[in-house]
C-alpha atoms as a PDB file:
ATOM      1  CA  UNK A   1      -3.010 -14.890   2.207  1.00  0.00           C
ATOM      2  CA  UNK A   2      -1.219 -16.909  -0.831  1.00  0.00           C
ATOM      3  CA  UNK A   3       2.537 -16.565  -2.377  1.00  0.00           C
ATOM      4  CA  UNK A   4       1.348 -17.379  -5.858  1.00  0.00           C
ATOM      5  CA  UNK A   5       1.445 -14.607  -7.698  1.00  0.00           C
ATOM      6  CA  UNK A   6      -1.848 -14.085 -10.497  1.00  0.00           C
ATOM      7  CA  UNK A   7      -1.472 -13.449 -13.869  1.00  0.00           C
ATOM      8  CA  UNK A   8      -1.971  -9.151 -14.443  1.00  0.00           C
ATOM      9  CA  UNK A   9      -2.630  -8.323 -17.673  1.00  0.00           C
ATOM     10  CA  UNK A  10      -3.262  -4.715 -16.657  1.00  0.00           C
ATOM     11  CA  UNK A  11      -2.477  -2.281 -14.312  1.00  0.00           C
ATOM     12  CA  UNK A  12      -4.357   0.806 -13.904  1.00  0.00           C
ATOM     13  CA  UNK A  13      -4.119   3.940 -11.638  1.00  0.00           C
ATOM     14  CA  UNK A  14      -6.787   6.577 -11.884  1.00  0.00           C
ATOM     15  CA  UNK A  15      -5.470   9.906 -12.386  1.00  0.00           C
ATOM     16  CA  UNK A  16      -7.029  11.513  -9.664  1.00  0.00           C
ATOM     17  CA  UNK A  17      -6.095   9.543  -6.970  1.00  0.00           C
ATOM     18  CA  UNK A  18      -2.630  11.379  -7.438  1.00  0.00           C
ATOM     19  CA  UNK A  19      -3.380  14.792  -8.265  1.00  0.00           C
ATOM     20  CA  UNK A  20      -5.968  14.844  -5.775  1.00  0.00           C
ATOM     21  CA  UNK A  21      -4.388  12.927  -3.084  1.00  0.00           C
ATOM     22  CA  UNK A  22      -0.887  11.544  -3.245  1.00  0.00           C
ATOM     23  CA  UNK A  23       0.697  14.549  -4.755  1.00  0.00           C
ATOM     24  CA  UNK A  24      -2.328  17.871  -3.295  1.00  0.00           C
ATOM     25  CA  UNK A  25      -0.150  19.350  -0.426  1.00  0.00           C
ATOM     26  CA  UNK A  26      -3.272  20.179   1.572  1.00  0.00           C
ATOM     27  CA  UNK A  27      -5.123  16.931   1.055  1.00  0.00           C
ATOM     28  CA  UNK A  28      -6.760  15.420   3.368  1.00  0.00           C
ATOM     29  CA  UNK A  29      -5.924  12.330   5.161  1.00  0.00           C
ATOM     30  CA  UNK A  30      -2.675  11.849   2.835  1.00  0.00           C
ATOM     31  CA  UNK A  31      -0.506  11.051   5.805  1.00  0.00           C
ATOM     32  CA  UNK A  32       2.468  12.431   4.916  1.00  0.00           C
ATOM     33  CA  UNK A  33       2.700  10.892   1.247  1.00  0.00           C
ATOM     34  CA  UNK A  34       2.983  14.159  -0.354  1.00  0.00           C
ATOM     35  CA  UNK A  35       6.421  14.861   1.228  1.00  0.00           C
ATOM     36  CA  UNK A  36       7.234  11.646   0.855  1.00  0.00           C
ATOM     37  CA  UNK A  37       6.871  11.641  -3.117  1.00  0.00           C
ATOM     38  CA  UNK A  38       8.102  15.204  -3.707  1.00  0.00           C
ATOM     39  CA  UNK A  39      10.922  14.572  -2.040  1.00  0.00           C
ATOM     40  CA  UNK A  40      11.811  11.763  -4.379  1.00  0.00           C
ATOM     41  CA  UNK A  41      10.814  14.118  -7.646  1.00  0.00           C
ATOM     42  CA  UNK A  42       7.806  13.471  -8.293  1.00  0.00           C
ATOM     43  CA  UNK A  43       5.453  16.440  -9.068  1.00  0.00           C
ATOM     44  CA  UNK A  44       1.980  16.949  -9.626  1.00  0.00           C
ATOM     45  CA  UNK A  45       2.779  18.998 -12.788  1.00  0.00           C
ATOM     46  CA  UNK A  46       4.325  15.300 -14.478  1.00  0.00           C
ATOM     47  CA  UNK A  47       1.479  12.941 -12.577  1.00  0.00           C
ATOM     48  CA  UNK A  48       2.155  10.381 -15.225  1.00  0.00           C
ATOM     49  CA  UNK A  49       5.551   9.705 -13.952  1.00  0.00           C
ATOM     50  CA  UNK A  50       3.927   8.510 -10.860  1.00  0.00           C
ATOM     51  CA  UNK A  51       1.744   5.927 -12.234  1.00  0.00           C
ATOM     52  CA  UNK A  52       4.097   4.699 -14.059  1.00  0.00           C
ATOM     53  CA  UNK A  53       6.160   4.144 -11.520  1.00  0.00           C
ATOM     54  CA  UNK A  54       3.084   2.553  -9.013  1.00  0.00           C
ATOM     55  CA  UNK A  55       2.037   0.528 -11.914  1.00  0.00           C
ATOM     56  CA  UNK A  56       5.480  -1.150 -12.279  1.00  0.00           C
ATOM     57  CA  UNK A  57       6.550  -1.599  -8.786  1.00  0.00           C
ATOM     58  CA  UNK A  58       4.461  -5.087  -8.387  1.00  0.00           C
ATOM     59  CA  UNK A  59       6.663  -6.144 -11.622  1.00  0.00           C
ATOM     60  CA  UNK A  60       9.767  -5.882  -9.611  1.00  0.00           C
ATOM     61  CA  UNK A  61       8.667  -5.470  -5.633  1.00  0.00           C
ATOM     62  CA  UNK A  62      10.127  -8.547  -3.356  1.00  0.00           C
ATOM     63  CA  UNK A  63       7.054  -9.166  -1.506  1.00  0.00           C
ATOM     64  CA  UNK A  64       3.906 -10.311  -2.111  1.00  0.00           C
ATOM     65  CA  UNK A  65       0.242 -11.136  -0.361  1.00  0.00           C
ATOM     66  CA  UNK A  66      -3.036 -11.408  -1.424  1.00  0.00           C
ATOM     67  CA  UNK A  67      -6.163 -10.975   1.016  1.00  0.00           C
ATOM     68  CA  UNK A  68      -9.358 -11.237   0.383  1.00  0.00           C
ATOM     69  CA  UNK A  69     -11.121  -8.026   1.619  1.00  0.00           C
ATOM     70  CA  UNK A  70     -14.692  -7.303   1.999  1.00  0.00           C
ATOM     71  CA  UNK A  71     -17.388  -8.814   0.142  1.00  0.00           C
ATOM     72  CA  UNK A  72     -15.983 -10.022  -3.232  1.00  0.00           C
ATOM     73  CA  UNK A  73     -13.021  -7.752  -2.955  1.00  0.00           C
ATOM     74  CA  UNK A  74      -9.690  -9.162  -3.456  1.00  0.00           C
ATOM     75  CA  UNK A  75      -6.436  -7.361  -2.898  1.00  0.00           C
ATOM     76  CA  UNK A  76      -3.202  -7.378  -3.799  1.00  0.00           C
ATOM     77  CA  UNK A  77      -0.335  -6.252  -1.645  1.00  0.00           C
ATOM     78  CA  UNK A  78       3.375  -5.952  -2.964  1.00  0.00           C
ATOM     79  CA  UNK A  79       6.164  -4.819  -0.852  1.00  0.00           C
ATOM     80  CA  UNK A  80       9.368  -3.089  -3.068  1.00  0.00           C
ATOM     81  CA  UNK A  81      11.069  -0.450  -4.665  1.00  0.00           C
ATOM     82  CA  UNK A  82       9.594   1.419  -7.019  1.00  0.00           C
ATOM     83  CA  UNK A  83      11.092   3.894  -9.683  1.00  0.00           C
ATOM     84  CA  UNK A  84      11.921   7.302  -9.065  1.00  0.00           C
ATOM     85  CA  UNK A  85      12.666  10.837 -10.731  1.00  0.00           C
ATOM     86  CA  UNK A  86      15.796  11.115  -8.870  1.00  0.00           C
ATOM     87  CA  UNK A  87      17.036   7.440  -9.745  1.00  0.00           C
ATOM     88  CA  UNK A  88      17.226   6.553  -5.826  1.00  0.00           C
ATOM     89  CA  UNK A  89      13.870   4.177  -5.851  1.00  0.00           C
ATOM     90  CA  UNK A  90      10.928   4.471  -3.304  1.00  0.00           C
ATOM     91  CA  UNK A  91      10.830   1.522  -0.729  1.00  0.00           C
ATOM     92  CA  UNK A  92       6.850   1.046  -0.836  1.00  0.00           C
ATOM     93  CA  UNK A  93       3.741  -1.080  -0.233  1.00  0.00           C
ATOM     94  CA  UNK A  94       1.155  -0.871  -3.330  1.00  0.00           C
ATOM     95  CA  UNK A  95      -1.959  -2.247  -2.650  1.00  0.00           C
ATOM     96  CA  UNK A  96      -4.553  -2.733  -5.524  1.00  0.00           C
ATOM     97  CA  UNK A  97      -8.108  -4.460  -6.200  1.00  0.00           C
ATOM     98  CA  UNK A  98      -8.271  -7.324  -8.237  1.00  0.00           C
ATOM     99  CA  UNK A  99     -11.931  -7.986  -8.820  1.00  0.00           C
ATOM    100  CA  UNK A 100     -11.641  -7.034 -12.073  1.00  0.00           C
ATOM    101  CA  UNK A 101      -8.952  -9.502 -13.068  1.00  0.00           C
ATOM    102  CA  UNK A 102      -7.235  -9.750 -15.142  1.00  0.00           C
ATOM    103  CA  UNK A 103      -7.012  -6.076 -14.437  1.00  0.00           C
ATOM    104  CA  UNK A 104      -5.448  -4.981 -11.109  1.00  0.00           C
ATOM    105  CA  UNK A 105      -6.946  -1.419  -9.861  1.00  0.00           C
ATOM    106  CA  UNK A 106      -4.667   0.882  -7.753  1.00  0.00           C
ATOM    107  CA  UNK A 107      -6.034   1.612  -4.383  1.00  0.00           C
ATOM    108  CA  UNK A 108      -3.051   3.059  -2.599  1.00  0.00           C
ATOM    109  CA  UNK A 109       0.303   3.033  -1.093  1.00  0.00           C
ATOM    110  CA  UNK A 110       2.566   3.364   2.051  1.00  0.00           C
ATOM    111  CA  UNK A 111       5.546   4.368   2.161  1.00  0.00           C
ATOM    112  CA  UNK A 112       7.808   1.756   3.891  1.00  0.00           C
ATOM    113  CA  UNK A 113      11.426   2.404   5.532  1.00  0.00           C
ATOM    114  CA  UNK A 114      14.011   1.957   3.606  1.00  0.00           C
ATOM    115  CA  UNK A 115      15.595  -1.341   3.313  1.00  0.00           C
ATOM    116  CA  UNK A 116      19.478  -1.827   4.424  1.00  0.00           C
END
């Protein structure tokens, strides 16, 4: 892992990872994230709001790592709030591939307890 931060030009979050995942109540495997973002305001009727909220949280978040992951695959981690609907801010890991720099590719995100 490394503290230096790399130069994104571009961050970019497939559509379907949150209509068909973070905010589908019956999807599989979500963990609880669908609760998690709902109950913050995000819907899956306004799906753009959630990108652009993933999408700036690295911007802003307090933490960072990167990893290298499998075979050519590196990853970014950054731990932080991130914006939401109801103006009280998500605390959250966002994890994205960065193989494709200088474009970062959402992969995911946890939802992290909330700071004091």
């Amino acid at each position: 892992m490394s503290d230096a931060r790399p130069d994104v030009k571009t961050w970019s979050c497939d559509s379907r990872k949150i209509t068909d995942f973070l905010l589908k109540s019956d999807a599989r495997d979500n963990k609880g994230r669908y609760r998690f973002f709902t109950a913050f305001g995000f819907t899956v009727e306004r799906p753009e709001e959630l990108a652009r909220a993933l999408m700036q949280q690295p911007r802003t978040a307090h933490t960072f790592a990167y990893q290298a992951g499998r075979i050519s695959e590196r990853r970014l981690a950054y731990d932080g709030l991130m914006p939401t609907p109801d103006g009280r801010g998500a605390h959250v890991r966002t994890i994205w591939n960065y193989d494709t720099a200088p474009t970062a590719l959402f992969i995911t995100v946890k939802p992290l307890p909330r700071l004091p």
